[in-house]
C-alpha atoms as a PDB file:
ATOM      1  CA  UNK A   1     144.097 102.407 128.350  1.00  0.00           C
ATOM      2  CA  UNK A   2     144.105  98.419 127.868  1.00  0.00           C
ATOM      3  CA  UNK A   3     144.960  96.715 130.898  1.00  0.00           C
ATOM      4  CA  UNK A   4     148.042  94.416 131.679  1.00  0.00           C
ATOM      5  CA  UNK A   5     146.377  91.768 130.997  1.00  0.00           C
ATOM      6  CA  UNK A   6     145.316  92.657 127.587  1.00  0.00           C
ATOM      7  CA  UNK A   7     148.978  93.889 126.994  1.00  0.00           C
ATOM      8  CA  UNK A   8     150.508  90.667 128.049  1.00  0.00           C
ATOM      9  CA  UNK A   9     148.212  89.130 125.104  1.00  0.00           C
ATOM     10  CA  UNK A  10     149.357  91.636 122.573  1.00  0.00           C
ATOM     11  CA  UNK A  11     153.136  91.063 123.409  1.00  0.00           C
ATOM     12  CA  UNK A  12     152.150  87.029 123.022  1.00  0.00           C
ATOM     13  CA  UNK A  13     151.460  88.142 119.046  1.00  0.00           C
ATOM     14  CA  UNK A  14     147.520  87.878 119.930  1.00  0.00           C
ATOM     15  CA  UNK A  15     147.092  84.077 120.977  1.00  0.00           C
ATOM     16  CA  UNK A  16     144.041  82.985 122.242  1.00  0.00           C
ATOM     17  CA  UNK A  17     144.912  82.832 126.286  1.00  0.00           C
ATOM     18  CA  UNK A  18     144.449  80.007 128.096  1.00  0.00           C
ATOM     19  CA  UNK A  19     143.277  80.581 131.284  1.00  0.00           C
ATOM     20  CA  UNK A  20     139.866  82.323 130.450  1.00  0.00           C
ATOM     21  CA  UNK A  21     136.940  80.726 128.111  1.00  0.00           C
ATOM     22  CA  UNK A  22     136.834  82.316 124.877  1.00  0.00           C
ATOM     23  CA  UNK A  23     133.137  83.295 125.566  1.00  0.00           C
ATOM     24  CA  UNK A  24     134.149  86.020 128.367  1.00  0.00           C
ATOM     25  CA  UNK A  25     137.405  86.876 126.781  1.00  0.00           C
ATOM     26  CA  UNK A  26     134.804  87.709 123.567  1.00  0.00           C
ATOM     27  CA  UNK A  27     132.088  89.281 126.127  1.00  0.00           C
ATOM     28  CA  UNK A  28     135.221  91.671 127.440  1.00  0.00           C
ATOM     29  CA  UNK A  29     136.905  92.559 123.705  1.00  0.00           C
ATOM     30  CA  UNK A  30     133.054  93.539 122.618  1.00  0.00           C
ATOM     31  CA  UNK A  31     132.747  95.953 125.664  1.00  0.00           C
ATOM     32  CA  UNK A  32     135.985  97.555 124.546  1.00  0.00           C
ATOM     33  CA  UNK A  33     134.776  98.169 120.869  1.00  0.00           C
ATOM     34  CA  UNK A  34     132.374 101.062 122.784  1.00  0.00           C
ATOM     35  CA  UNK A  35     135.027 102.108 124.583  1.00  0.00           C
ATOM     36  CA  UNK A  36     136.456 106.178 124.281  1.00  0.00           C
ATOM     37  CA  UNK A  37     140.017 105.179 124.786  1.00  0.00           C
ATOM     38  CA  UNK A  38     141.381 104.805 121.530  1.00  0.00           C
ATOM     39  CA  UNK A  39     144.253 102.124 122.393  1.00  0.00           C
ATOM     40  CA  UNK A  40     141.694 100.117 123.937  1.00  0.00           C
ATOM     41  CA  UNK A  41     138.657 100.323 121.229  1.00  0.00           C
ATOM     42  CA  UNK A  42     140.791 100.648 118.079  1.00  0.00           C
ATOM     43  CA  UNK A  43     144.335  99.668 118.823  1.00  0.00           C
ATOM     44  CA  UNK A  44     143.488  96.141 120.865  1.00  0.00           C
ATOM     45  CA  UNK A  45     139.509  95.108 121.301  1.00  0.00           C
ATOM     46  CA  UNK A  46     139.159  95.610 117.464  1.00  0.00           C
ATOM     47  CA  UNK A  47     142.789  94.127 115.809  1.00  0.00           C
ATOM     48  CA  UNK A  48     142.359  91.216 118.715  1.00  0.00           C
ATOM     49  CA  UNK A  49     138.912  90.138 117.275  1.00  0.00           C
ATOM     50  CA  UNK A  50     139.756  91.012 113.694  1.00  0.00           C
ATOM     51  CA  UNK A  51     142.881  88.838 113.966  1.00  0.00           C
ATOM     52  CA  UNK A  52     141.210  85.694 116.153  1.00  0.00           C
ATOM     53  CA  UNK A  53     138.692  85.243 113.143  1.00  0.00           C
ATOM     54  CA  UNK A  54     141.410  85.436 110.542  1.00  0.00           C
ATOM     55  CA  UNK A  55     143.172  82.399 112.324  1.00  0.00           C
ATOM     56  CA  UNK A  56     139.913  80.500 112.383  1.00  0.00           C
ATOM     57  CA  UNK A  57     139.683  80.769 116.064  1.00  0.00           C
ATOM     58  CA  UNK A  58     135.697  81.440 115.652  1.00  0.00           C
ATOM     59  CA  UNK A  59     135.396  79.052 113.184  1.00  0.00           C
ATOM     60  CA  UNK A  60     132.464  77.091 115.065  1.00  0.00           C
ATOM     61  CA  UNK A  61     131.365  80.044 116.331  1.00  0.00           C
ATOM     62  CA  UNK A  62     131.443  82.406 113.435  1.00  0.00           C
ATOM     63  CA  UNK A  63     127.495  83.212 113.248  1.00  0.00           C
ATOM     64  CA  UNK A  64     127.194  83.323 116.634  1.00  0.00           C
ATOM     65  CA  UNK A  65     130.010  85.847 116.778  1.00  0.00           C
ATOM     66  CA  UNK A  66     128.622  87.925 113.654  1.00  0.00           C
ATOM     67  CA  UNK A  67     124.947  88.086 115.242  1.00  0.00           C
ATOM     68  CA  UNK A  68     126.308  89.887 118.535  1.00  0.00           C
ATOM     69  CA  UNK A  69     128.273  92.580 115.897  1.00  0.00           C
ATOM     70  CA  UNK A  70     124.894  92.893 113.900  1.00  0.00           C
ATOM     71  CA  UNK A  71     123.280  93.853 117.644  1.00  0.00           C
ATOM     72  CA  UNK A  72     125.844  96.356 117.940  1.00  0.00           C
ATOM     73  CA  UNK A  73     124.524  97.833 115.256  1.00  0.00           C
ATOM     74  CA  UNK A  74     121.858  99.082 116.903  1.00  0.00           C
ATOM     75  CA  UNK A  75     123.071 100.283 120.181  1.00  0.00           C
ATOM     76  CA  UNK A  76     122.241 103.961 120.574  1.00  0.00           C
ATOM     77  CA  UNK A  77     121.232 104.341 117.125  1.00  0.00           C
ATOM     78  CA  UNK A  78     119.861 107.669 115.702  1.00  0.00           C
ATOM     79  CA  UNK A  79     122.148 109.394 118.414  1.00  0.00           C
ATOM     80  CA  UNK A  80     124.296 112.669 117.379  1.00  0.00           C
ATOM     81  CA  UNK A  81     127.380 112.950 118.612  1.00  0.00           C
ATOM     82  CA  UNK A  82     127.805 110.338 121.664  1.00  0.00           C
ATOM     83  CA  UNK A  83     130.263 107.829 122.646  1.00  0.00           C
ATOM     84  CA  UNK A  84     127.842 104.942 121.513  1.00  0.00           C
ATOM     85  CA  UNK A  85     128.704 105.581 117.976  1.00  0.00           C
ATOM     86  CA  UNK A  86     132.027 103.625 118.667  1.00  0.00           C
ATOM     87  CA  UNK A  87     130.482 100.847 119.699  1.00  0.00           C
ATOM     88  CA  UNK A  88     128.300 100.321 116.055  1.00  0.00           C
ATOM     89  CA  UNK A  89     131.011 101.519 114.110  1.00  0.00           C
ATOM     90  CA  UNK A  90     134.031  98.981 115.343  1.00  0.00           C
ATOM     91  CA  UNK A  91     130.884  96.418 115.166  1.00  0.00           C
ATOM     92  CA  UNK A  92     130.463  97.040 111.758  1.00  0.00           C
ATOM     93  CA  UNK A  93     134.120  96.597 111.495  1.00  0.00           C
ATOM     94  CA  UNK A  94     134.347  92.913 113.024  1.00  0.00           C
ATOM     95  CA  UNK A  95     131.204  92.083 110.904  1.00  0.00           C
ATOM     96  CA  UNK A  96     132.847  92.744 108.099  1.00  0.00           C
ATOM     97  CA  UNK A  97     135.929  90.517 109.348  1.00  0.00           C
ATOM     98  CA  UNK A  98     133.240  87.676 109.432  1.00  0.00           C
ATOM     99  CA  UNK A  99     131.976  87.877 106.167  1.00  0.00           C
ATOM    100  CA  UNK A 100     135.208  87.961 105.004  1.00  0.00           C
ATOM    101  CA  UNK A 101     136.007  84.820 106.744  1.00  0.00           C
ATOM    102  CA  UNK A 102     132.890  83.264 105.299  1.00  0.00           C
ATOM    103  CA  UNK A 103     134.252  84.615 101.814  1.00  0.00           C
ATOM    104  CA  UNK A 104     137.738  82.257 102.465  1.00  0.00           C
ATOM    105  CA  UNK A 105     136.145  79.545 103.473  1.00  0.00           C
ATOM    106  CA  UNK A 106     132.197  79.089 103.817  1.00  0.00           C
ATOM    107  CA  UNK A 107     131.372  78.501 107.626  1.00  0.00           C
ATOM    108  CA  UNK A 108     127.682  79.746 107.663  1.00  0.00           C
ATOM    109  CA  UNK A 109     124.484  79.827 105.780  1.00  0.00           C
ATOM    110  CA  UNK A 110     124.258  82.121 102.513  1.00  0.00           C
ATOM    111  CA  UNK A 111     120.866  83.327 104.579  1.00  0.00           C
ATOM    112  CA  UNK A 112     123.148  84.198 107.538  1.00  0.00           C
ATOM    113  CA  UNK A 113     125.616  86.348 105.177  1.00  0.00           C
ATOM    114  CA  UNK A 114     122.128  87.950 103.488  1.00  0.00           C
ATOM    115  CA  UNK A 115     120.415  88.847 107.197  1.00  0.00           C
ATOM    116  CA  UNK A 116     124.298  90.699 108.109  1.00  0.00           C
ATOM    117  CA  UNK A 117     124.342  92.457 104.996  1.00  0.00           C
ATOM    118  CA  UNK A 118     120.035  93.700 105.703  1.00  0.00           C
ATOM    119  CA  UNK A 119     121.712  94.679 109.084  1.00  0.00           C
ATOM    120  CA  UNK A 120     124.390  96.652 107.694  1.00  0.00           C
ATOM    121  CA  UNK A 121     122.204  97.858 104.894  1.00  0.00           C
ATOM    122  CA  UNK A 122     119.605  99.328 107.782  1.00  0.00           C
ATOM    123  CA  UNK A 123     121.790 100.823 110.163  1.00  0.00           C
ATOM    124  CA  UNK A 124     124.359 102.690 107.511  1.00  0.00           C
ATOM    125  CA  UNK A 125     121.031 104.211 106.484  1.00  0.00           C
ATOM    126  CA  UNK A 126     119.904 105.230 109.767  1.00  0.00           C
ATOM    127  CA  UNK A 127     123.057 106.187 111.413  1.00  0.00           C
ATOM    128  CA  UNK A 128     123.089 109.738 112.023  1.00  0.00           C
ATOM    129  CA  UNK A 129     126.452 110.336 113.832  1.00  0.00           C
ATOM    130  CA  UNK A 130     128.878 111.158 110.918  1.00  0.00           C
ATOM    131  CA  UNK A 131     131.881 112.339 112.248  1.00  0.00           C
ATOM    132  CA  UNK A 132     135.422 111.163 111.089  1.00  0.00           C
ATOM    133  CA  UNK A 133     137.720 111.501 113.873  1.00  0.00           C
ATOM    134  CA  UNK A 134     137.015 112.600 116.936  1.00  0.00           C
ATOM    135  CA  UNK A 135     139.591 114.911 119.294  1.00  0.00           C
ATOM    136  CA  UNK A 136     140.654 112.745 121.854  1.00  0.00           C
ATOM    137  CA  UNK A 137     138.902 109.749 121.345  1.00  0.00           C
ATOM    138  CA  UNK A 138     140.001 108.642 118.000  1.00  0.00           C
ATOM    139  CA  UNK A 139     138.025 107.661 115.095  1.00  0.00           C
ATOM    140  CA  UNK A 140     134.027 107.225 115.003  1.00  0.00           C
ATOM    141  CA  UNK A 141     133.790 106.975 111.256  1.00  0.00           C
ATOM    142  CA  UNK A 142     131.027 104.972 110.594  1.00  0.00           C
ATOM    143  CA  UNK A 143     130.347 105.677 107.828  1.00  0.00           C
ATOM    144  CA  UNK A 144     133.555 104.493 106.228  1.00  0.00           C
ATOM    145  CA  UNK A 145     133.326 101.177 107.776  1.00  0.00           C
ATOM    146  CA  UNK A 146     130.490 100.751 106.970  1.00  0.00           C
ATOM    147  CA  UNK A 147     131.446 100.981 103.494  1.00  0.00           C
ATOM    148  CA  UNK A 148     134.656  98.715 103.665  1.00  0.00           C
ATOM    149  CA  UNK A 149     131.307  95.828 105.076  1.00  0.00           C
ATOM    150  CA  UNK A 150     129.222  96.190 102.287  1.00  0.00           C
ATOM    151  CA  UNK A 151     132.544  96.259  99.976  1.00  0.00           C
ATOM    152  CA  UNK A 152     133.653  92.818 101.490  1.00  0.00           C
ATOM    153  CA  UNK A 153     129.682  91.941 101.667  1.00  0.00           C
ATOM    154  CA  UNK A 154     129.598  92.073  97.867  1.00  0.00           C
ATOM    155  CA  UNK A 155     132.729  90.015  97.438  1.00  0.00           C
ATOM    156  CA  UNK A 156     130.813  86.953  98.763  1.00  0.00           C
ATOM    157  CA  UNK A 157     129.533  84.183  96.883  1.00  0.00           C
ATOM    158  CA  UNK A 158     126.050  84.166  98.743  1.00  0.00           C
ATOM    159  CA  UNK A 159     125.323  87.557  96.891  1.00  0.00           C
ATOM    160  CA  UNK A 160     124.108  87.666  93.270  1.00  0.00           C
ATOM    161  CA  UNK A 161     122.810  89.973  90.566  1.00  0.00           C
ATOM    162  CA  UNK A 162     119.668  91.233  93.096  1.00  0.00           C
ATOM    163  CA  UNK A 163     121.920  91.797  96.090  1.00  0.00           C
ATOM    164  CA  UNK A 164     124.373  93.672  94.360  1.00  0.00           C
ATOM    165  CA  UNK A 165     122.234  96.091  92.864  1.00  0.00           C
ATOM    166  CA  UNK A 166     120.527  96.384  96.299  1.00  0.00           C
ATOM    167  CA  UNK A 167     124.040  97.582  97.585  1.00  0.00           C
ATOM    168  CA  UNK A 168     124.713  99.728  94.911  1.00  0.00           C
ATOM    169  CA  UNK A 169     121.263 101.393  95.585  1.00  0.00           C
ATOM    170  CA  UNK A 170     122.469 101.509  99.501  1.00  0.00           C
ATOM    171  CA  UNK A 171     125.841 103.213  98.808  1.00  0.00           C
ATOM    172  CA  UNK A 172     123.729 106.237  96.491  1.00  0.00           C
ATOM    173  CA  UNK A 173     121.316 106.049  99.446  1.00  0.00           C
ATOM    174  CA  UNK A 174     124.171 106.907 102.014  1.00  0.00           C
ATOM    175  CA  UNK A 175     125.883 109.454 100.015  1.00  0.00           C
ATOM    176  CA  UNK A 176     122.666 111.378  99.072  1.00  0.00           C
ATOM    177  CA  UNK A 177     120.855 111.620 102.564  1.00  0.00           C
ATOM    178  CA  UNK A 178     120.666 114.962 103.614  1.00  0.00           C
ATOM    179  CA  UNK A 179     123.239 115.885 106.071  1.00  0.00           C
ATOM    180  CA  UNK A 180     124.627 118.743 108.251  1.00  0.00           C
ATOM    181  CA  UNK A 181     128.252 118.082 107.648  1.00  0.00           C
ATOM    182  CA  UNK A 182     130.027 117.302 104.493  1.00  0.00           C
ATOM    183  CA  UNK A 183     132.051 113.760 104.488  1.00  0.00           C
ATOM    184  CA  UNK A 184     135.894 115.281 105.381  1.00  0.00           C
ATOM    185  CA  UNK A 185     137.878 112.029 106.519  1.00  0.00           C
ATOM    186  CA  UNK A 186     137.822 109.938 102.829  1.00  0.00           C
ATOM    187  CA  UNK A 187     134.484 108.439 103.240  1.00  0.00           C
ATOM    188  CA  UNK A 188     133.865 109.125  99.447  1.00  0.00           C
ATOM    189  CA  UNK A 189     136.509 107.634  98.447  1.00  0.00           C
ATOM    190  CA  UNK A 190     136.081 104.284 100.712  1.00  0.00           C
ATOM    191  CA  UNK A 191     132.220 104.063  99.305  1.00  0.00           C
ATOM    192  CA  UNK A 192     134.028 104.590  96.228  1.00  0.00           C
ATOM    193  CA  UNK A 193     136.071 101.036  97.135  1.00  0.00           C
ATOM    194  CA  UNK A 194     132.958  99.321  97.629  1.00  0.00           C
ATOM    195  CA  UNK A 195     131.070 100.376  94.568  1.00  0.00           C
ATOM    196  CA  UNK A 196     134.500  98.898  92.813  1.00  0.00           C
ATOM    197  CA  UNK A 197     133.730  95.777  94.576  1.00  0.00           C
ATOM    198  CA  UNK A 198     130.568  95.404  92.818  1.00  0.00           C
ATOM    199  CA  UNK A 199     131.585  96.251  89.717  1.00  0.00           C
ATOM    200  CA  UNK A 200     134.922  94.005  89.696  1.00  0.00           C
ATOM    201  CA  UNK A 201     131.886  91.028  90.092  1.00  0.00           C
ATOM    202  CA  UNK A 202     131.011  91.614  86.787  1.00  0.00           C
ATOM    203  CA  UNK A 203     127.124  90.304  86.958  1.00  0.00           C
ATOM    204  CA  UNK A 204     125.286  94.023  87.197  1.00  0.00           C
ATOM    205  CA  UNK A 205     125.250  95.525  84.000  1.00  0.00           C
ATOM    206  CA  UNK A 206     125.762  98.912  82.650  1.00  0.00           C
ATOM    207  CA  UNK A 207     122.237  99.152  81.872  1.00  0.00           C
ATOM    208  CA  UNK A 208     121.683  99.024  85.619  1.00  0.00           C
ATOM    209  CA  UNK A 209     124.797 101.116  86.160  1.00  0.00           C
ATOM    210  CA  UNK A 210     123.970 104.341  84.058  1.00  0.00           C
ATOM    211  CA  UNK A 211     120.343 105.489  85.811  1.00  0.00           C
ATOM    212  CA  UNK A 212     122.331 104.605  88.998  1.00  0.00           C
ATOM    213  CA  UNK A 213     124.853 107.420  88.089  1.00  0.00           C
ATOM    214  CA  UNK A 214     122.488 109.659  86.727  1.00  0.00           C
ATOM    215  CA  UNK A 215     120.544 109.388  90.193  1.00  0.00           C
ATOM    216  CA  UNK A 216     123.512 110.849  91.412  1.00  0.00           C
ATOM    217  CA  UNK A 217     124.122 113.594  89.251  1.00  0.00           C
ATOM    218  CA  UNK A 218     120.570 114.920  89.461  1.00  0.00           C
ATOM    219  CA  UNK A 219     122.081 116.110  93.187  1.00  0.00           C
ATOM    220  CA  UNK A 220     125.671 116.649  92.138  1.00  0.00           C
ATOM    221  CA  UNK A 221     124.715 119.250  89.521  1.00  0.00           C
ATOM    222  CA  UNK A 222     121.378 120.954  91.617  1.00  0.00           C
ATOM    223  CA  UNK A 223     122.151 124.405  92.441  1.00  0.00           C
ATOM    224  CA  UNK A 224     120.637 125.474  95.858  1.00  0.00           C
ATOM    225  CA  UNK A 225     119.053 129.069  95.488  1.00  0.00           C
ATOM    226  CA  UNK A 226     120.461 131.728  97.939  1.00  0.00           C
ATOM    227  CA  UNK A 227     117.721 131.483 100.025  1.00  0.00           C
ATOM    228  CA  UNK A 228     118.794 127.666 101.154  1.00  0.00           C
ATOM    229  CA  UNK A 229     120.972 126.709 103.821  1.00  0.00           C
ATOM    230  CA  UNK A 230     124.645 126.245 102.274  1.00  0.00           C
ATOM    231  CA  UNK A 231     124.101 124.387  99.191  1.00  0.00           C
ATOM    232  CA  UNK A 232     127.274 122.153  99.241  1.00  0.00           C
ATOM    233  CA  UNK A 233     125.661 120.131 102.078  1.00  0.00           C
ATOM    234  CA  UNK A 234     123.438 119.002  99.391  1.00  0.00           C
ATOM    235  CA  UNK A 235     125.637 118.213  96.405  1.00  0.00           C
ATOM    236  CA  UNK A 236     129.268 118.381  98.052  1.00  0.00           C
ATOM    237  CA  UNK A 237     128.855 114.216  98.897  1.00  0.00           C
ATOM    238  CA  UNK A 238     127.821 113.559  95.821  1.00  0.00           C
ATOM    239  CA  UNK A 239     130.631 115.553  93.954  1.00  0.00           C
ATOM    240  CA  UNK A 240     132.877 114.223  95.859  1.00  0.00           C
ATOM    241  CA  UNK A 241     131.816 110.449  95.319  1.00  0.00           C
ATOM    242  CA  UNK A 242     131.725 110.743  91.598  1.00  0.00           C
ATOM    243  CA  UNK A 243     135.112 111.861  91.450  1.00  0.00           C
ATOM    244  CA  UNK A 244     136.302 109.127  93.598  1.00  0.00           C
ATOM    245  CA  UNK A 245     134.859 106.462  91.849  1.00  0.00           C
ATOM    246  CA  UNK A 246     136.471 108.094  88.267  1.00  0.00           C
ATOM    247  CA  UNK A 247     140.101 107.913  89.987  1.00  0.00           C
ATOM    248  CA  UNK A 248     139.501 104.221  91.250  1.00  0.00           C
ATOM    249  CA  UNK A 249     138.147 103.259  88.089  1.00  0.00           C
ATOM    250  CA  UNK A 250     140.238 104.820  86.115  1.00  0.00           C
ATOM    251  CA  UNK A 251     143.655 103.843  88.047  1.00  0.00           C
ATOM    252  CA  UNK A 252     142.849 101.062  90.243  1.00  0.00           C
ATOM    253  CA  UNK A 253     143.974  97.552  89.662  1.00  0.00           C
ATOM    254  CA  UNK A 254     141.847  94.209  88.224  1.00  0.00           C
ATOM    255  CA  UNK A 255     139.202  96.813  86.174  1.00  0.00           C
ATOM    256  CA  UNK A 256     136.051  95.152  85.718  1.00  0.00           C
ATOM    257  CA  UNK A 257     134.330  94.148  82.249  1.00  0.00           C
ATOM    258  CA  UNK A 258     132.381  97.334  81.923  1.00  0.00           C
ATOM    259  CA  UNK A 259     135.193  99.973  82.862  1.00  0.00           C
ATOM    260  CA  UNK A 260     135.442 101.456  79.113  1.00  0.00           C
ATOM    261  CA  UNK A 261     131.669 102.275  78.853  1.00  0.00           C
ATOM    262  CA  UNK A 262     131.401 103.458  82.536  1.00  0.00           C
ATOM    263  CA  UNK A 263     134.585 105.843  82.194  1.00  0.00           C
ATOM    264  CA  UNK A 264     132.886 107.670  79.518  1.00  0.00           C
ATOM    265  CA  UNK A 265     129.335 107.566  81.464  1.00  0.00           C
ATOM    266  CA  UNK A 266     131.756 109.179  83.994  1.00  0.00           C
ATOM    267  CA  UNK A 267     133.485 111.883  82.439  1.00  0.00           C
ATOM    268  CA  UNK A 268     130.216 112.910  81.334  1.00  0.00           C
ATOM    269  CA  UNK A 269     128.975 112.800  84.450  1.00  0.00           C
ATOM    270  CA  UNK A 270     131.792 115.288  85.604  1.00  0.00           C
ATOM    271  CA  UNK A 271     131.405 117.690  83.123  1.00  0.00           C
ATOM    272  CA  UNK A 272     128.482 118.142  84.635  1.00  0.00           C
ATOM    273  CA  UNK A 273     128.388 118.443  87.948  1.00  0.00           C
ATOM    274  CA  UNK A 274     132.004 120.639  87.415  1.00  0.00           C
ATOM    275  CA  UNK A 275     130.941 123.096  84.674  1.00  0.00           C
ATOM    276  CA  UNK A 276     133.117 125.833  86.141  1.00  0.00           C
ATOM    277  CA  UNK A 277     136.021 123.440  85.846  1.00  0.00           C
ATOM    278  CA  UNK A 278     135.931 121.982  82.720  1.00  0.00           C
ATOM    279  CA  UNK A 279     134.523 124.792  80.524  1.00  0.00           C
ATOM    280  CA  UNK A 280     136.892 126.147  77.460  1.00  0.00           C
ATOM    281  CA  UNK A 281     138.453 129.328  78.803  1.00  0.00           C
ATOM    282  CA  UNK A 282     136.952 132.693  77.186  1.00  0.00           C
ATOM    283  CA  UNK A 283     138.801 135.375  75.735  1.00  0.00           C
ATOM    284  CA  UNK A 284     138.171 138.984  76.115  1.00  0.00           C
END
């Protein structure tokens, strides 16, 4: 559990205190995004750091701030789960509160913004510890934040036409790796968010769209003989993704240019990969 001290500064409404230099009050707060107690990791380290950049308390110090998250990254990565998942996952989490700072107001180079975003890019790809929530230590789930990064990574003004595509390309990467679990805690549906945040820019067009969601129908639709280990851990992502971004794109606010076109390239894609589903019923 958080300290007194850390307390006291959440009962103050989160200003910066006074007698400590913001460079060891930041050293301490990153510590605590690794930590297994979920009060300290998720319900003060994180929303303290998250809501200091907000108020432009970083401002000066912004890239500074968003290299030591993009480190985090990397700590104990490729591990299955351990604790050090926290500790990249709530990093990815703060990076993404930088970029979104740089989005409000630019405070760093466009190449700084590009070299987080390669970061996140790599270690969503590598990260190998997929759980959602764990018992007694709260939430890991990296993979959903590190969707919600790339989703406020596209929003910025430092990525074009090239970039976008490259996340879009990530996002099918991270959905289609093979896996030993299926995502269970709404990780679909938060990729889903971020694919919406490319779209909404309205620079990548349908022509790069459609082979992007035919990529992911080729696994969607394969059928796994019965010789194969369960054959949902191959498709049940990608079923799940498609049908996530169809409800946000369908029903989701500011719809972007090419939502007619891609809403048919969707339904299509459903009846698909859910024959059983959407078949006419047969009568005897």
């Amino acid at each position: 559990m958080p300290g007194p001290y850390w307390k006291q500064v959440a009962a103050s409404g989160l200003a910066v205190p006074q007698d400590r230099p913001l460079d060891d009050l930041t050293a301490e707060l990153t510590r605590m995004l690794g930590d297994t107690d979920p009060e300290t990791r998720d319900g003060t380290a994180y929303p303290t750091l998250a809501t200091w950049v907000e108020r432009g308390v970083y401002d000066d110090l912004l890239a500074g701030l968003g290299d030591g998250m993009a480190a985090g990254l990397g700590v104990g990565l490729g591990e299955r789960d351990t604790d050090s998942v926290f500790r990249r996952s709530f990093s990815a989490l703060v990076l993404d509160c930088c970029i979104a700072r740089d989005n409000a107001r630019p405070l760093v180079p466009g190449s700084k913004v590009l070299e987080w975003g390669d970061r996140l890019a790599t270690w969503l790809l590598r990260e190998r510890d997929l759980r959602g929530f764990v018992p007694g230590k709260g939430w890991a789930h990296a993979v959903a934040h590190g969707a919600d990064a790339l989703g406020t990574l596209a929003q910025s003004p430092h990525v074009a036409t090239n970039e976008l595509t490259v996340v879009l390309d990530v996002i099918a990467d991270r959905v289609l790796l093979p896996v030993d679990r299926v995502f269970t805690n709404g990780e679909p549906d938060r990729l889903a968010a971020a694919t919406m945040s490319v779209l909404r820019r309205n620079i990548v067009s349908l022509r790069v769209i459609e082979p992007w969601i035919a990529r992911l129908v080729a696994t969607a639709s394969a059928r796994a003989s019965y010789d194969d280990r369960d054959p949902h851990l191959k498709s049940g992502n990608a079923e799940a993704f498609l049908r996530a971004l169809h409800l946000q794109l369908a029903l989701g606010p500011k719809p972007p240019e090419v939502r007619p076109d891609l809403l048919l390239v969707l339904v299509d894609a459903l009846r698909v990969t859910n024959p059983q589903y959407l078949q006419a019923a047969r009568h005897s």
